[in-house]
C-alpha atoms as a PDB file:
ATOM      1  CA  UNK A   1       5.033   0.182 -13.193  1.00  0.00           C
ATOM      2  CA  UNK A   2       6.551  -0.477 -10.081  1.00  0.00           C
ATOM      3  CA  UNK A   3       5.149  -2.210  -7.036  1.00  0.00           C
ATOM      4  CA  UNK A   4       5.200  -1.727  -3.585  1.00  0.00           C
ATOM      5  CA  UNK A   5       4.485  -3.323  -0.267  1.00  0.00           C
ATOM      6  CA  UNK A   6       4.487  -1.229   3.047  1.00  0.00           C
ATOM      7  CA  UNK A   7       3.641  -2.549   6.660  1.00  0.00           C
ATOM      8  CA  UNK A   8       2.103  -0.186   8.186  1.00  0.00           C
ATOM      9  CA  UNK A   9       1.720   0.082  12.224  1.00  0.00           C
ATOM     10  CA  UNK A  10      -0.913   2.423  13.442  1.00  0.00           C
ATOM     11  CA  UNK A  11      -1.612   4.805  16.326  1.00  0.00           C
ATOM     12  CA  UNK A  12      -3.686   2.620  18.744  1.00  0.00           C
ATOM     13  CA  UNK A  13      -7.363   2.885  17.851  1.00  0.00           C
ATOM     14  CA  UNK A  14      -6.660   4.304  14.374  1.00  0.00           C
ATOM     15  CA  UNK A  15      -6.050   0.880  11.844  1.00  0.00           C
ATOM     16  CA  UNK A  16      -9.848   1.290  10.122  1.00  0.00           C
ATOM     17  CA  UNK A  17      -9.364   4.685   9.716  1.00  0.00           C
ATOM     18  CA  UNK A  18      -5.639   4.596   8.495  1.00  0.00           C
ATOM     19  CA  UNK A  19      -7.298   1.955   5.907  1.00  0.00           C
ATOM     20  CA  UNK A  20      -9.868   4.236   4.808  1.00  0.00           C
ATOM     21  CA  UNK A  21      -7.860   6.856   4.032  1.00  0.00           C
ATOM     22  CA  UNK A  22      -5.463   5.324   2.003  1.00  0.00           C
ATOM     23  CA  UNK A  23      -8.026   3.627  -0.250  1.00  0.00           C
ATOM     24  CA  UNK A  24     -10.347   7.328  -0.470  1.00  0.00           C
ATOM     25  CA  UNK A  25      -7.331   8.949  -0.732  1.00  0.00           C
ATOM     26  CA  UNK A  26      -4.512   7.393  -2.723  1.00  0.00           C
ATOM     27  CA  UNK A  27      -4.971   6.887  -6.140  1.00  0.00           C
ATOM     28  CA  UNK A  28      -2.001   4.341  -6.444  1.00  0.00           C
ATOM     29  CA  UNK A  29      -3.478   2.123  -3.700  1.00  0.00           C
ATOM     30  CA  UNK A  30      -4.033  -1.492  -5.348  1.00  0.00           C
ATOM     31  CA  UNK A  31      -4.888  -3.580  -1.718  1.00  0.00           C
ATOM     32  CA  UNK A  32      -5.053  -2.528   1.845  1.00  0.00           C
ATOM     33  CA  UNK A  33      -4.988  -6.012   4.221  1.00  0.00           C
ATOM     34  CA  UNK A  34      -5.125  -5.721   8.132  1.00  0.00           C
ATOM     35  CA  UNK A  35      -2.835  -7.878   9.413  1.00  0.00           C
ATOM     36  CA  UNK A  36      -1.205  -9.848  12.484  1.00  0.00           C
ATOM     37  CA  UNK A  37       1.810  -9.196  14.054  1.00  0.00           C
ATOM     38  CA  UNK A  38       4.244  -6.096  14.864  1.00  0.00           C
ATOM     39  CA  UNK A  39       2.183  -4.449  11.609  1.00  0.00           C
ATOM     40  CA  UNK A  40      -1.715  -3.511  11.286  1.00  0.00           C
ATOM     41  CA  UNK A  41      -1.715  -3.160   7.937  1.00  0.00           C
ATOM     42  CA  UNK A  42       0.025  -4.342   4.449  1.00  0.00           C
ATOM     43  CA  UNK A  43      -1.072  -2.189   1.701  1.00  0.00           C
ATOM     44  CA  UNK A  44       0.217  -2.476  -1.731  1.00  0.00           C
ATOM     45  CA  UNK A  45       0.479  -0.078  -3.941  1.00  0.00           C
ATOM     46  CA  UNK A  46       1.106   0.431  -7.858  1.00  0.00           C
ATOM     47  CA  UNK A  47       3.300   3.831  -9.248  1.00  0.00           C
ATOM     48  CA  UNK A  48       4.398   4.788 -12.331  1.00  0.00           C
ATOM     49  CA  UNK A  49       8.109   4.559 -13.665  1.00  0.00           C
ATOM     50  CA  UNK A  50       8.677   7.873 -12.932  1.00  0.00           C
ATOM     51  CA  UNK A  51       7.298   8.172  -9.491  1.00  0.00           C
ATOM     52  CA  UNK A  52      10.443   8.076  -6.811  1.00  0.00           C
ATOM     53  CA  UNK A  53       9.291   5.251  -4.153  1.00  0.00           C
ATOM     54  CA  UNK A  54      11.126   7.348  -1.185  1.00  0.00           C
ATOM     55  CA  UNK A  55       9.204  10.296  -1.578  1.00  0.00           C
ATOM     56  CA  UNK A  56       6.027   8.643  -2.526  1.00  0.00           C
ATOM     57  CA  UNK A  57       6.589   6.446   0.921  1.00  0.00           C
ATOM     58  CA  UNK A  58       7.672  10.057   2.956  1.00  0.00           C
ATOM     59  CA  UNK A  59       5.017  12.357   1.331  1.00  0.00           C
ATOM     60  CA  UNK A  60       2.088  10.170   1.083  1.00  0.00           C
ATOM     61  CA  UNK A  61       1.820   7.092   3.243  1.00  0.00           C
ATOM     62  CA  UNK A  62       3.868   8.036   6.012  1.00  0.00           C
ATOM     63  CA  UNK A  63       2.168  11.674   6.837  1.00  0.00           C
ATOM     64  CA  UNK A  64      -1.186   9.840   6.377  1.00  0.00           C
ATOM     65  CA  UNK A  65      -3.346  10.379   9.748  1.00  0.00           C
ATOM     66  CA  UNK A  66      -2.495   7.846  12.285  1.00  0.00           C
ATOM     67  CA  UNK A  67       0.452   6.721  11.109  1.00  0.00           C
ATOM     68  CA  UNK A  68       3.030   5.732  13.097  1.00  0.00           C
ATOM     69  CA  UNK A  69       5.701   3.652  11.312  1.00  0.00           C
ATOM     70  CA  UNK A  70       6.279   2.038   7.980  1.00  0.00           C
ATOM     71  CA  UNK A  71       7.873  -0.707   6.552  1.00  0.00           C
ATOM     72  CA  UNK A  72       8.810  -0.591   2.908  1.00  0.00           C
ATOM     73  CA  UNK A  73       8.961  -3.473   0.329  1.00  0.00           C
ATOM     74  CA  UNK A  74       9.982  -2.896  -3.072  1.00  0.00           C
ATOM     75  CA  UNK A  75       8.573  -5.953  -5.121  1.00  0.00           C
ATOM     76  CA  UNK A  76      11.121  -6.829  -7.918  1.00  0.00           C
ATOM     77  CA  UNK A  77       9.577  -9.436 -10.691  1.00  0.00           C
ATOM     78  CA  UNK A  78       5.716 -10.233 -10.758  1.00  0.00           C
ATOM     79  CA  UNK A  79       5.257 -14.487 -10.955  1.00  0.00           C
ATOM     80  CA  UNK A  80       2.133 -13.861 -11.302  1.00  0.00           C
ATOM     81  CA  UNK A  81      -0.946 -11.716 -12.987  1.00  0.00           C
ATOM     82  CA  UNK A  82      -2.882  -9.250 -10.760  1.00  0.00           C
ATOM     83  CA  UNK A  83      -6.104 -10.687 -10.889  1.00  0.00           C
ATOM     84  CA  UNK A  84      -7.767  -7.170 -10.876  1.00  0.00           C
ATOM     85  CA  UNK A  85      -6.672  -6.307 -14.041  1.00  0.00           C
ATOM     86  CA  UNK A  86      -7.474  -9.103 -15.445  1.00  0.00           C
ATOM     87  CA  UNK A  87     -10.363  -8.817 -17.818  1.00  0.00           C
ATOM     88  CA  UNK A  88     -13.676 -11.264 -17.282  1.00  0.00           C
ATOM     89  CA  UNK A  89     -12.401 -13.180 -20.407  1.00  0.00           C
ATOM     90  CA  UNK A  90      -8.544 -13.529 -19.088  1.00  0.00           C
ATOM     91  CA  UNK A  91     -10.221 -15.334 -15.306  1.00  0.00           C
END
């Protein structure tokens, strides 16, 4: 699996709905933060080996509604488990 980070900076007025759709919407959504700074939001999301993290950024994040710019960050090496999938016994 590979994971990615993008920043994501909104239309003015449009962050809560941004989020919304992109957790309804995308299956490979794992977080969606609001955040400080030149971003609104920092949403991380999980594809498979043989999705292509360009056009999965171009097709799907970027044309999302109120969308105005991105910021891509492909994580390389995990230090840590994602609690989420993490089973009850594993916490």
């Amino acid at each position: 699996m590979k994971t990615v980070f993008v920043m994501i900076k909104c239309e003015l007025g449009r962050t809560y709905d941004v989020a919304a759709h992109l957790a309804d919407n995308v299956p490979e959504v794992r977080s969606v933060y609001s955040t400080s700074g030149n971003y609104d939001l920092l949403a991380q999301f999980q594809l498979s080996p043989n999705q292509e993290i360009g056009r999965f950024i171009t097709k799907t994040v970027q044309v999302a509604p109120g969308v105005k710019d991105t910021y891509t960050i492909i994580g390389l090496n995990a230090f840590t488990e994602d609690a989420s999938s993490a089973g009850p016994d594993d916490i």
